[in-house]
Protein backbone atom coordinates (compact mmCIF):
# COMPACT_ATOMS: atom_id res chain seq x y z
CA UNK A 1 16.92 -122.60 151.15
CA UNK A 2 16.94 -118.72 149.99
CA UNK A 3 19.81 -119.40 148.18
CA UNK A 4 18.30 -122.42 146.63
CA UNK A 5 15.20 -120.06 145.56
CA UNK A 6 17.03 -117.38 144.21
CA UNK A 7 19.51 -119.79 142.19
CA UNK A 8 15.79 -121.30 140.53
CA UNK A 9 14.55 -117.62 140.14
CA UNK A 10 17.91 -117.15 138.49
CA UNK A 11 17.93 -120.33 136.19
CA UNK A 12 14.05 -119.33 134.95
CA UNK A 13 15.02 -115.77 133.83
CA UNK A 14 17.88 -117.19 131.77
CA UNK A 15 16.28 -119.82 130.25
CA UNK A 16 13.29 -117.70 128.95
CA UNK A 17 13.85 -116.68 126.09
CA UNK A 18 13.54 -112.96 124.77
CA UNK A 19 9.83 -112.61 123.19
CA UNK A 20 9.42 -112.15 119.83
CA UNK A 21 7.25 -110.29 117.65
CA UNK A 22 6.05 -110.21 114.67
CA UNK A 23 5.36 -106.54 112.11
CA UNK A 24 4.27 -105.50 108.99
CA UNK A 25 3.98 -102.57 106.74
CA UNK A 26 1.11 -102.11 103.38
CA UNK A 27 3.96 -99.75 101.23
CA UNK A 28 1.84 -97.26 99.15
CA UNK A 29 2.66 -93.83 97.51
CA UNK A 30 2.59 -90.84 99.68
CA UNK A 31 2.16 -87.88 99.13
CA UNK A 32 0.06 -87.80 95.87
CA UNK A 33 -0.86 -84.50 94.33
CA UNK A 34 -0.67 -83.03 90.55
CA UNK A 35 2.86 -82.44 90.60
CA UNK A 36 4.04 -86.02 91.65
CA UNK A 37 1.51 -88.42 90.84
CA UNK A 38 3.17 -89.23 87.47
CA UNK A 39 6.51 -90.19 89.45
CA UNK A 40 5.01 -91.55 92.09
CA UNK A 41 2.92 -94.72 92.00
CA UNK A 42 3.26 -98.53 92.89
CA UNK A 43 2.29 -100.87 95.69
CA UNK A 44 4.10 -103.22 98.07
CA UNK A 45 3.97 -105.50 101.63
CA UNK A 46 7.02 -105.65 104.03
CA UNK A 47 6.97 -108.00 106.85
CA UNK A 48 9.72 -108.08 109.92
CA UNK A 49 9.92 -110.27 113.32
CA UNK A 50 11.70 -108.40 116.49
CA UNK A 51 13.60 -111.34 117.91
CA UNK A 52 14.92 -109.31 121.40
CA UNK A 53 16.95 -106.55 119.91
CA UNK A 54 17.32 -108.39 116.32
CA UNK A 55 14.87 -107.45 113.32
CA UNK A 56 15.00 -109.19 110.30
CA UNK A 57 12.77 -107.25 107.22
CA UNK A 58 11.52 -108.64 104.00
CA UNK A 59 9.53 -107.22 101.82
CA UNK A 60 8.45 -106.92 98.14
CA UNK A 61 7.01 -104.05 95.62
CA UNK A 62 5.77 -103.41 92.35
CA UNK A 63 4.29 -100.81 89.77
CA UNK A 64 6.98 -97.86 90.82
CA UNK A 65 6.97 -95.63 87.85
CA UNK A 66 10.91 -95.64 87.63
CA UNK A 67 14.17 -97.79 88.97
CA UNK A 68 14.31 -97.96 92.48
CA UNK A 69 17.13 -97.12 93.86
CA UNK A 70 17.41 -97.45 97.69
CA UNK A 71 15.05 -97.96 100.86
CA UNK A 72 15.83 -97.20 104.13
CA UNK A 73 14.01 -97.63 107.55
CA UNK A 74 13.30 -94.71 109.22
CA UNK A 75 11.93 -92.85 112.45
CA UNK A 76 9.22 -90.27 113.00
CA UNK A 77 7.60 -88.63 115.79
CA UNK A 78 4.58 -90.08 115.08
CA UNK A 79 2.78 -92.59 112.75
CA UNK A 80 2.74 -90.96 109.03
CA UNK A 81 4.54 -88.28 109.82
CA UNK A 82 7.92 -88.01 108.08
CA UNK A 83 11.22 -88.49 110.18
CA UNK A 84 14.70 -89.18 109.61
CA UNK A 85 16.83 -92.15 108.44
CA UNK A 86 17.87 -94.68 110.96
CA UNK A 87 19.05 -97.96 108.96
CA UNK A 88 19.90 -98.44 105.03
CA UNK A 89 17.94 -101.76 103.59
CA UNK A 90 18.96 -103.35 100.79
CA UNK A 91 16.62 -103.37 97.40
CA UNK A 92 16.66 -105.51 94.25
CA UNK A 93 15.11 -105.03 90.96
CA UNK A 94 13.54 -102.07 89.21
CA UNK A 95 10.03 -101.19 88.87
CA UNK A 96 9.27 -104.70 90.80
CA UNK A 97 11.83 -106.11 93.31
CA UNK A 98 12.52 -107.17 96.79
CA UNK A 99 13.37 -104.96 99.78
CA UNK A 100 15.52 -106.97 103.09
CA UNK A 101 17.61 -106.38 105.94
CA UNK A 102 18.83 -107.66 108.96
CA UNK A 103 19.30 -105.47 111.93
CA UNK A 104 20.26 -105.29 115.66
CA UNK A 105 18.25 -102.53 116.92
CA UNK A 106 19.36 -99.64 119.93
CA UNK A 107 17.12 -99.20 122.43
CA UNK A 108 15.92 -96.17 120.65
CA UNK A 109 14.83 -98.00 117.53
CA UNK A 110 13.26 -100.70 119.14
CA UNK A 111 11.11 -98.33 121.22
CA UNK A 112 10.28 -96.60 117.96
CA UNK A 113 8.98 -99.78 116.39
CA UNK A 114 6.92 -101.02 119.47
CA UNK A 115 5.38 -97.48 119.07
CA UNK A 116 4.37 -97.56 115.55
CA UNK A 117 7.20 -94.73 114.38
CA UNK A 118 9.63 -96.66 112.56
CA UNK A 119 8.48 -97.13 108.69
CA UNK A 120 9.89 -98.67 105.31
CA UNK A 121 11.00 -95.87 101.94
CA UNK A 122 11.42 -97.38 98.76
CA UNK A 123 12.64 -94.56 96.22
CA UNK A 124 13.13 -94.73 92.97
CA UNK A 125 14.86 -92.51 89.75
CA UNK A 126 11.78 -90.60 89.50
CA UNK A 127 10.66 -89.49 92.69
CA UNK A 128 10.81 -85.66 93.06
CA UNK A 129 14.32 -84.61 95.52
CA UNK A 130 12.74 -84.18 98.57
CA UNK A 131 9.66 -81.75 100.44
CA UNK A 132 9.78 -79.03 102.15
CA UNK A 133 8.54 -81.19 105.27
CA UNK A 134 9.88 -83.89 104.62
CA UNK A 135 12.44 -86.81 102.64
CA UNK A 136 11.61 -88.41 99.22
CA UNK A 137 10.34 -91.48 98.55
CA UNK A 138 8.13 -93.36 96.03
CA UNK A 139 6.80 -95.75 98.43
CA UNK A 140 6.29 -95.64 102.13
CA UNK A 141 4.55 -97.37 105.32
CA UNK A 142 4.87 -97.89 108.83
CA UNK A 143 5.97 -100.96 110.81
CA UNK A 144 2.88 -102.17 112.95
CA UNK A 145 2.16 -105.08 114.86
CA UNK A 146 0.82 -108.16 112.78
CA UNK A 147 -2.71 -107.79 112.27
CA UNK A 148 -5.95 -109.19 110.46
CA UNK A 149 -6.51 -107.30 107.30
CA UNK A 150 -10.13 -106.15 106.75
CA UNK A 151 -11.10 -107.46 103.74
CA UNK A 152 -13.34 -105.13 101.15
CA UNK A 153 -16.88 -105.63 101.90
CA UNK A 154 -16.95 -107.00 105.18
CA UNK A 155 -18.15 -104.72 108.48
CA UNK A 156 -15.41 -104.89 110.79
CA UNK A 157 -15.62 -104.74 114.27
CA UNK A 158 -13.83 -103.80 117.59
CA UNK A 159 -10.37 -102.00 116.84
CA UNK A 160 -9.36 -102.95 113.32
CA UNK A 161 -8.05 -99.88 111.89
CA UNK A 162 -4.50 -99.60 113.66
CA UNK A 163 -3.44 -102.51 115.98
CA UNK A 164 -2.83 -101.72 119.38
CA UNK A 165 0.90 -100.16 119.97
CA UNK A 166 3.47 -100.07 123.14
CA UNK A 167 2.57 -96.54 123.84
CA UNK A 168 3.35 -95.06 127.26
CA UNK A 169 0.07 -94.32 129.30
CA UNK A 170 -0.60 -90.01 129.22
């Protein structure tokens, strides 16, 4: 009888299968001040589904000011603060295009993404070399969990402004 129980127990783990989730990122220009806001402009949406340790990305942009030239996904310690690169993506087109890649995440990375730290770079021709805190890029935004968009004009309630993250309790 144990043995029957544990050999059930055993069958239901395996035949769950690993939860998926779904992500997405608004991509705007960061940082803007006099010096860069001529080389830095445009907008752009990525979206990306956590499948147990596989992530799949897609994503789209337009109105850069120049080419762009690569994107990467990256980690930081914290949401829209600037980290370091973790995975190259691959980007089509110019000034409008198509940002994609296909992943399997390390432990590391996935925790990153469940805690809002892992974000999409577009940059392009014209985006300044880099900042004294931080890497270049023409277009940026985190990776957060799928979420209702508030809509211009409409009072939102409850917590709206950043979805709820995988954070450990302090």
């Amino acid at each position: 009888m144990r043995w029957t129980l544990a050999g059930l127990l055993l069958a239901t783990i395996v035949a769950v299968p690993l939860h998926a989730a779904d992500y997405q990122a608004d991509l705007g220009p960061m940082p803007l001040d006099d010096e860069t806001k001529a080389v830095i402009a445009g907008r752009g949406e990525a979206a990306a589904r956590l499948d147990g340790t596989r992530l799949t990305l897609s994503g789209t942009f337009h109105g850069l000011p120049s080419r762009a030239t690569a994107a990467h996904l990256l980690i930081g310690p914290a949401i829209g603060v600037p980290g370091t690169k973790a995975l190259s993506l691959v980007v089509t087109g110019g000034t409008e295009g198509t940002v994609a890649g296909r992943y399997r995440l390390s432990a590391a990375q996935a925790a990153a993404l469940r805690s809002g730290r892992l974000y999409v770079q577009i940059d392009s021709e014209s985006a300044p070399p880099g900042y004294a805190w931080g890497p270049k890029g023409t277009l940026w935004g985190w990776l957060l969990p799928a979420h209702a968009r508030a809509t211009p004009g409409v009072p939102q309630r409850d917590a709206w402004f950043l979805p709820q993250l995988d954070t450990p309790r302090r």
